[in-house]
Each structure stands twice: as structure tokens, then as C-alpha cells.
Protein backbone atom coordinates (compact mmCIF):
# COMPACT_ATOMS: atom_id res chain seq x y z
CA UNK A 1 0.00 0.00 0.00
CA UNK A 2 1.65 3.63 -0.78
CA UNK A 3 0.31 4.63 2.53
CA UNK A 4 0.33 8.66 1.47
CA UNK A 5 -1.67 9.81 3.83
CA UNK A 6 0.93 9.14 6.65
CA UNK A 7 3.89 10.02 4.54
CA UNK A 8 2.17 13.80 3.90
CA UNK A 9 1.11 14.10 7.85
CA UNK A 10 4.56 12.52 8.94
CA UNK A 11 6.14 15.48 6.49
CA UNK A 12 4.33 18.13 7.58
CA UNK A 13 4.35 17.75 11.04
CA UNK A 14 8.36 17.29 10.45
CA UNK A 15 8.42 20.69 8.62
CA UNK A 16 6.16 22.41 10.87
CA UNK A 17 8.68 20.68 13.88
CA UNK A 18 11.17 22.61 12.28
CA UNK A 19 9.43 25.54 12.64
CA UNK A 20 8.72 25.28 16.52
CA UNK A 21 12.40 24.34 17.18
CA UNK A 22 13.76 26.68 15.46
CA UNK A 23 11.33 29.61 17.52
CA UNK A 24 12.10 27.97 20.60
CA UNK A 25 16.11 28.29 19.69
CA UNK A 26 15.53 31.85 19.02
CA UNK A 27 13.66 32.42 22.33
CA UNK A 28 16.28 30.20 24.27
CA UNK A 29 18.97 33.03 22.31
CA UNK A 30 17.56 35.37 23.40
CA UNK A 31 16.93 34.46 27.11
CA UNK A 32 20.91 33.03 27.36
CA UNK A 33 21.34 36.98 25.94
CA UNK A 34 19.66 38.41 28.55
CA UNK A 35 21.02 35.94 31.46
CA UNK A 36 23.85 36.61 34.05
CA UNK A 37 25.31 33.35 32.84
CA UNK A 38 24.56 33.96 29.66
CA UNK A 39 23.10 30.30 29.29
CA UNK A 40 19.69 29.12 28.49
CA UNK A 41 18.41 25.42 28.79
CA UNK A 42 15.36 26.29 26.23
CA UNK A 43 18.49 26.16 23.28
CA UNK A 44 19.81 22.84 24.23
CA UNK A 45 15.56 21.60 24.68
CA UNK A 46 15.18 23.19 21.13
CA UNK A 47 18.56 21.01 19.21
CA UNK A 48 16.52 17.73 21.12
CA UNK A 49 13.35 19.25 19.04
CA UNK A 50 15.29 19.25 15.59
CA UNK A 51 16.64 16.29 15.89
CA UNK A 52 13.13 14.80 16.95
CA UNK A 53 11.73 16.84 14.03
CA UNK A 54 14.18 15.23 11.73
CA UNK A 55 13.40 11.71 13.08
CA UNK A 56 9.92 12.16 12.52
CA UNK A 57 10.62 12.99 8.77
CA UNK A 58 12.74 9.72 8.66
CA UNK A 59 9.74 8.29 10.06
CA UNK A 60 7.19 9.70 6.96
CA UNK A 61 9.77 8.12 4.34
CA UNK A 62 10.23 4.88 6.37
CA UNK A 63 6.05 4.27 7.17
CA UNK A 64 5.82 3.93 2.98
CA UNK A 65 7.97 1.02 2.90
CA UNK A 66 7.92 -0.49 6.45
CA UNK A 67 4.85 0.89 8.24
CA UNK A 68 5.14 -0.54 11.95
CA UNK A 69 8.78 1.22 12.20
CA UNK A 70 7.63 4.39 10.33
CA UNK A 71 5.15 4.75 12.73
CA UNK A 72 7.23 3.64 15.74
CA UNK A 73 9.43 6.45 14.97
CA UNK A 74 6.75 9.00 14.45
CA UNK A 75 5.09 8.71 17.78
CA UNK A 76 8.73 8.93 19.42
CA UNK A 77 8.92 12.21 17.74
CA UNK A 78 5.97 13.38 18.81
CA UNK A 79 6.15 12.66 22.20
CA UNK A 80 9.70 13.49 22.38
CA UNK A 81 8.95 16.80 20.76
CA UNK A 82 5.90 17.59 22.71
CA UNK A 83 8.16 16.79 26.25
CA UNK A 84 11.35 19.28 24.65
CA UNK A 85 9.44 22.38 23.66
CA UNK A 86 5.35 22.10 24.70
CA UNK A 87 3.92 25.10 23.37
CA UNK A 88 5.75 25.54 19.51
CA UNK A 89 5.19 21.13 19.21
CA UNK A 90 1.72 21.16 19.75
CA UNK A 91 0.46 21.42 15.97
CA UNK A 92 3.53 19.05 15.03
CA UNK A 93 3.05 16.58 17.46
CA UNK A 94 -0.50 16.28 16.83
CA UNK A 95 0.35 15.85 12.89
CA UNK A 96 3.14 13.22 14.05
CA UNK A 97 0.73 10.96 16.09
CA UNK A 98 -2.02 11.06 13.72
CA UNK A 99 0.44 9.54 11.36
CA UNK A 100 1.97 7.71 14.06
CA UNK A 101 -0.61 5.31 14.76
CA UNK A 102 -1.97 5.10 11.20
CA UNK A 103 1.76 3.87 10.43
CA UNK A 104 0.67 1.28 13.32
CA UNK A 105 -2.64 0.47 13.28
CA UNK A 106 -4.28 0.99 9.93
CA UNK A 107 -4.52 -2.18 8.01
CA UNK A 108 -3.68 -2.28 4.49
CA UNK A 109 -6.50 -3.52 1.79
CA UNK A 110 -6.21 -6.93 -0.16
CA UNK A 111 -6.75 -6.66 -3.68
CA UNK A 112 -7.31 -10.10 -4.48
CA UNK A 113 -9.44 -10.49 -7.70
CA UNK A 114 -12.37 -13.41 -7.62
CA UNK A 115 -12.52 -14.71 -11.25
């Protein structure tokens, strides 16, 4: 089965990932700026979120070919994501389970022909 649907929610919610991590690395700059130690644990929580984000996109190429580990490695991106940076994962991680546990759970069709 070509299983699309996943592979297009497991891609966006990668992409949109990328977005979130990337806002919260820009926040996490900005607080390390304005810090007396001039360090910010949001930046290193935001690197866990792109590399999450990048697994999850793994995950929407994998789920075509292999759907059980495609979709294992969705929903550990978006948990993962959702526990590094909460707010800016919500939309992705929601995307990333959907596909998730269609990767898991949805059962492809037999096209057997009856002549």
C-alpha cells in the first residue's frame, strides 16, 4: 500500500517541527542573551526538538515502505517533541501521532481479484 496519507502528515508535522524548534532556539537566544550566565536550557531543549523533528521525517519516508517502524518512529517524535518544547510542538506533534498510529494500526486492503 503507498500509505500517502501518513507520509504527507509525517512530512508536515516534520516541517512544521522545524518551525517550533527553530522559535524555541531563538527564544532560548535570546533568554541566554539576557542571562547573568549567559546560558539558556530552552536552546539545548530546542537542538533535542530538531533532531526529533528530523526523526519524525525519517519516520514519513520509512512508514511507505515499512509501516510498523515508520510509525514507531513518528510517535517517538511526537512525544519526544511535545516533552522538549510544549507550546511551539503542539500542531507538530499532533500531525506526528495522527500519522503515528496510522503507520501502526491501519490495516492495508487486499486486492485479491475473484474470477
Amino acid at each position: 500500500m503507498k500509505r500517502t496519507t501518513e507520509f504527507v502528515l509525517g512530512l508536515l508535522g516534520g516541517i512544521f517541527g522545524f518551525i517550533g524548534a527553530f522559535m524555541a532556539l531563538f527564544i532560548g537566544g535570546v533568554d541566554a542573551a539576557f542571562n547573568s550566565s549567559g546560558e539558556s536550557e530552552i536552546i539545548g531543549l530546542g537542538w533535542g526538538a530538531v533532531l526529533l523533528s528530523i526523526l519524525g521525517i525519517v519516520g514519513s519516508v520509512v512508514v511507505r515502505s515499512k509501516a510498523k517502524l515508520g510509525g514507531i518512529f513518528l510517535l517517538i517524535s511526537a512525544i519526544g517533541g511535545l516533552i522538549c518544547i510544549s507550546m511551539f510542538y503542539i500542531l507538530p506533534s499532533v500531525l506526528l501521532l495522527i500519522a503515528g498510529l496510522m503507520g501502526l494500526f491501519r490495516k492495508d486492503k487486499d486486492h485479491s481479484v475473484n474470477a
